[in-house]
Protein backbone atom coordinates (compact mmCIF):
# COMPACT_ATOMS: atom_id res chain seq x y z
CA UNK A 1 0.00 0.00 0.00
CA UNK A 2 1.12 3.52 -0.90
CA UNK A 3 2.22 5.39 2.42
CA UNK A 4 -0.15 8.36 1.35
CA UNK A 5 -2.89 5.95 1.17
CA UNK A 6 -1.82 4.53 4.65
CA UNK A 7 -2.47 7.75 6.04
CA UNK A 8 -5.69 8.67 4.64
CA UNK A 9 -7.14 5.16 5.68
CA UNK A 10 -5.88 5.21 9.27
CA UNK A 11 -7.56 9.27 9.15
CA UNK A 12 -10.42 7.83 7.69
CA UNK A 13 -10.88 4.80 10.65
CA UNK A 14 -9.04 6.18 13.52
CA UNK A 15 -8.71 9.79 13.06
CA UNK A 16 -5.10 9.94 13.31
CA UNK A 17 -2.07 8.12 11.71
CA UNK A 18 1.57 7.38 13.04
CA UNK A 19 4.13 6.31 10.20
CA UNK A 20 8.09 5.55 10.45
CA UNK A 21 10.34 7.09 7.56
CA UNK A 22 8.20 9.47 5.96
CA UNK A 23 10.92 11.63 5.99
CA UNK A 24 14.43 10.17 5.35
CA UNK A 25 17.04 10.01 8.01
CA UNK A 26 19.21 12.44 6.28
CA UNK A 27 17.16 14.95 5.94
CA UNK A 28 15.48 14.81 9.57
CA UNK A 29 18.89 15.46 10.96
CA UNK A 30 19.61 18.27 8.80
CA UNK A 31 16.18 19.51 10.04
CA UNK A 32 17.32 19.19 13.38
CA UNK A 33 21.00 20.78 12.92
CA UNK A 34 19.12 23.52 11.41
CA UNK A 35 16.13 24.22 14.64
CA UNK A 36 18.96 24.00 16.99
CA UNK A 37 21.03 26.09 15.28
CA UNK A 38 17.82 28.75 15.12
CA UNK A 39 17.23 27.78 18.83
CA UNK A 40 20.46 28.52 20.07
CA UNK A 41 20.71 31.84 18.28
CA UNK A 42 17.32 33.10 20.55
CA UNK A 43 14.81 32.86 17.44
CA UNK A 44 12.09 31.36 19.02
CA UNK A 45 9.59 32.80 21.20
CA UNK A 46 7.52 31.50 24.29
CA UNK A 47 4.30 29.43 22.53
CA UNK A 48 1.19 31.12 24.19
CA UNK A 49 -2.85 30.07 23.95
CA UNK A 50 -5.78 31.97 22.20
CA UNK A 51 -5.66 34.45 18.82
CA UNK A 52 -5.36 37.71 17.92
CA UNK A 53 -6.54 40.00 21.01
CA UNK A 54 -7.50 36.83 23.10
CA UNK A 55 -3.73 35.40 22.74
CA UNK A 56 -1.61 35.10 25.84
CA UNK A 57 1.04 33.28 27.95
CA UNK A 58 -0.21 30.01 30.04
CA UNK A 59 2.69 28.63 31.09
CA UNK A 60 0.38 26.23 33.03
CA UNK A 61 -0.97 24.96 30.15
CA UNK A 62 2.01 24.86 27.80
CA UNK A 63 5.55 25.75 27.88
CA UNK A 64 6.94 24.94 24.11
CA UNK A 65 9.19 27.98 22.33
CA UNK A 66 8.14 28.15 19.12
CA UNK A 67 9.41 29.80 15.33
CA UNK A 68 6.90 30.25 12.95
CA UNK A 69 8.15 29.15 9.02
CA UNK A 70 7.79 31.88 6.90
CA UNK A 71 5.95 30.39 3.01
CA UNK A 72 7.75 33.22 1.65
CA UNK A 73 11.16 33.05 3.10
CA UNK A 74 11.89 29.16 3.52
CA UNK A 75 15.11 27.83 4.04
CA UNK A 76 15.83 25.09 1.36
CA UNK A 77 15.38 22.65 3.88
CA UNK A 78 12.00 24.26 5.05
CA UNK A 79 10.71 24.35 1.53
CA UNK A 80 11.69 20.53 1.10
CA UNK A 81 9.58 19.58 4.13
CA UNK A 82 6.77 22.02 3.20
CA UNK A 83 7.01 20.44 -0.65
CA UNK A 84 6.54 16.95 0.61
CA UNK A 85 3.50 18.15 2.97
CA UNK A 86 1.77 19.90 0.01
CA UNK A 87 1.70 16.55 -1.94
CA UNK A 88 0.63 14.39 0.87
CA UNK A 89 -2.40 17.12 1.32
CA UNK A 90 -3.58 16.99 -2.62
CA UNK A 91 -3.74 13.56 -1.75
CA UNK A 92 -5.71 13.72 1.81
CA UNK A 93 -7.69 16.61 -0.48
CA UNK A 94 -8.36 13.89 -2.95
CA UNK A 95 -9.14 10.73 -0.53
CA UNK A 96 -10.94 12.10 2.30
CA UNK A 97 -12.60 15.09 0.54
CA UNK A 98 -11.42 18.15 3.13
CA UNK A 99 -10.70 20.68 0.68
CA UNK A 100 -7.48 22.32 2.35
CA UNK A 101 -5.83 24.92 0.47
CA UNK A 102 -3.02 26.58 3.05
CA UNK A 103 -0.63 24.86 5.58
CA UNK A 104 1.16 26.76 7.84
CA UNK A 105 3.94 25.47 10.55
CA UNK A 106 6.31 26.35 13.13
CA UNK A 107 9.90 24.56 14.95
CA UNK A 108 9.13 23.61 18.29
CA UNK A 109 10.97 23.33 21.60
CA UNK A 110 9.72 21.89 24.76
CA UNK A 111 12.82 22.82 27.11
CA UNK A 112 12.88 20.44 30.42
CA UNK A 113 10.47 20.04 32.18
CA UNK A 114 7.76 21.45 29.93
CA UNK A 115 4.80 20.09 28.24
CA UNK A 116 1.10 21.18 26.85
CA UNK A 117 -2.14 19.92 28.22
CA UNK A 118 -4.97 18.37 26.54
CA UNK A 119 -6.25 20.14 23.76
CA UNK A 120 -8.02 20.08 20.39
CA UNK A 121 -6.17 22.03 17.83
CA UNK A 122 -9.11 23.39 15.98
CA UNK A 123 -9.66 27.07 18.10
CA UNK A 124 -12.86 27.49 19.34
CA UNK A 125 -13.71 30.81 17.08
CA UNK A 126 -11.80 29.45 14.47
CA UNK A 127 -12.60 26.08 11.96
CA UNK A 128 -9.71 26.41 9.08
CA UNK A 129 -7.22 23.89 10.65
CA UNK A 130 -8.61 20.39 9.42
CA UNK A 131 -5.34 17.90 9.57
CA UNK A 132 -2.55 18.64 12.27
CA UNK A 133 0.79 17.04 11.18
CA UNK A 134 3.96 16.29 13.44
CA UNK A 135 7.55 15.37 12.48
CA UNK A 136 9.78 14.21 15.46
CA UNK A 137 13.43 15.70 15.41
CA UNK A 138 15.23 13.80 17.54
CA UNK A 139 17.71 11.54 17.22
CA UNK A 140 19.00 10.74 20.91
CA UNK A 141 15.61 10.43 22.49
CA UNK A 142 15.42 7.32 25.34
CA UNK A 143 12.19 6.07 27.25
CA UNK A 144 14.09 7.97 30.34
CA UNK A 145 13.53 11.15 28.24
CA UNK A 146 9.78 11.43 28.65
CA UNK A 147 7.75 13.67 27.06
CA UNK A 148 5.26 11.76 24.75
CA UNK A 149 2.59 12.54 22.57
CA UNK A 150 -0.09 11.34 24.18
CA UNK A 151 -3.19 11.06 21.69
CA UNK A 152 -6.55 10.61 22.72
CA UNK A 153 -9.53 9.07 20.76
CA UNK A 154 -12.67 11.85 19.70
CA UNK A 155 -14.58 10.05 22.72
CA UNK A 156 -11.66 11.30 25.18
CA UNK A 157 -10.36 7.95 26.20
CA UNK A 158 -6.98 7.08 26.00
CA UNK A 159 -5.47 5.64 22.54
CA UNK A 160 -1.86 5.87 22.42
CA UNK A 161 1.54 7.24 23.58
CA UNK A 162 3.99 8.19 20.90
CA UNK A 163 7.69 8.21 21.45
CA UNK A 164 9.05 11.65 19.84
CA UNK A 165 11.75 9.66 18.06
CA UNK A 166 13.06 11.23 14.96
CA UNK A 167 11.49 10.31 11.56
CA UNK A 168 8.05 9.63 13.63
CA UNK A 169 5.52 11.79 11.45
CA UNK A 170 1.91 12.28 13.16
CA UNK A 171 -1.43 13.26 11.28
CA UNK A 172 -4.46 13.95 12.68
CA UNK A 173 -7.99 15.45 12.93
CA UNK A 174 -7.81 18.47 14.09
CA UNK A 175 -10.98 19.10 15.48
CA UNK A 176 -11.64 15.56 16.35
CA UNK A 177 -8.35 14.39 18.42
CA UNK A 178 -7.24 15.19 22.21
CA UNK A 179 -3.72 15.44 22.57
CA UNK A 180 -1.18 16.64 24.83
CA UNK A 181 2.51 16.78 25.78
CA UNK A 182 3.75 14.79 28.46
CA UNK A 183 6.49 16.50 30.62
CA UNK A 184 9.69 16.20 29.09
CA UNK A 185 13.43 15.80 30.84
CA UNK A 186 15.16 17.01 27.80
CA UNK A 187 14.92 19.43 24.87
CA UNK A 188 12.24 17.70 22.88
CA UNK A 189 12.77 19.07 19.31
CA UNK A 190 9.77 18.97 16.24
CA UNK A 191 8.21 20.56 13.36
CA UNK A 192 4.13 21.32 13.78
CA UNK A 193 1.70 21.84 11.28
CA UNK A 194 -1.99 22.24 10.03
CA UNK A 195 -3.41 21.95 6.96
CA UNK A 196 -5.72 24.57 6.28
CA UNK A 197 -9.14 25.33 4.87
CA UNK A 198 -8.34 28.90 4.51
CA UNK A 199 -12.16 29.58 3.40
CA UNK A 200 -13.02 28.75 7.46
CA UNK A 201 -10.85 32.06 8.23
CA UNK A 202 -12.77 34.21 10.40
């Protein structure tokens, strides 16, 4: 089976999909190299909760630094990920019938000790994000570590912990699926992004 179609049909039954080697090795590392590199350098800003004039800190509820990719001015290894992500979404567009048309994303870092509770990634005044997608950056990353995804079925109950390993690539519903962050030990490194119906915009 085709690892596009893989996706859609675990979307399509489960609501979310976990796949190994989406990405090749190579270029998940160079990913990495390149959001450290950005991290160190004091590029990324503390994640907050809420939009526009409702947006604010909650360090309570998440502590992730984040750097928003700009479409515009990608890196070449920015625009590689975001090239393989637009044909994996004309497919999703094509299979499941959500008409997205935008994607945006952003590095993350969840420095020790951090995490993110249980949330839906689909704002409340807002409907455009339909398919949230996570790539794992990190190479080193041991049980001892912590900090898994933990991702929850639509009913709430509990489905499945995922390891933040590199290469590990995560899809899912955004309105549909719970999910948080479990506390992390280390620097937990990823990329994080939704496909958008941009005609949802508010």
């Amino acid at each position: 089976m085709d690892i596009n179609e893989h996706i859609a049909d675990c979307l399509a039954e489960k609501g979310y999909a976990v796949i190994n080697n989406y990405f090749a090795d190579s270029f998940c590392q160079e990913l990495r190299e390149e959001q450290e590199s950005l991290f160190e350098d004091g590029a990324f800003r503390s994640a907050g909760i809420g939009r526009g004039q409702d947006f604010k800190l909650a360090p309570e509820i998440r502590g992730d630094k984040v750097l928003w990719l700009q479409e515009a001015n990608l890196t070449e290894l920015q625009r590689k990920y975001w090239e393989q992500i637009s044909v994996l979404r004309e497919y999703l567009n094509e299979a499941l019938f959500i008409s997205v048309n935008g994607f945006e994303a952003h590095y993350a870092v969840y420095p020790p000790a951090s995490f993110y509770k249980s949330h839906l990634d689909q704002h409340a005044k807002t409907r455009h994000r339909i398919i949230s997608c996570i790539l794992y950056l990190n190479p080193d990353w041991q049980p001892k570590d912590e900090g898994m995804l933990r991702i929850y079925n639509p009913d709430g109950s509990f489905a499945l912990d995922v390891a933040p390993v590199i290469g590990t690539f995560v899809c899912f519903r955004s309105a549909d699926i719970p999910h948080e962050v479990l506390p992390t030990k280390t620097d937990r490194y990823s990329i994080t992004g939704w496909m958008r119906n941009d005609t949802f915009m508010l």
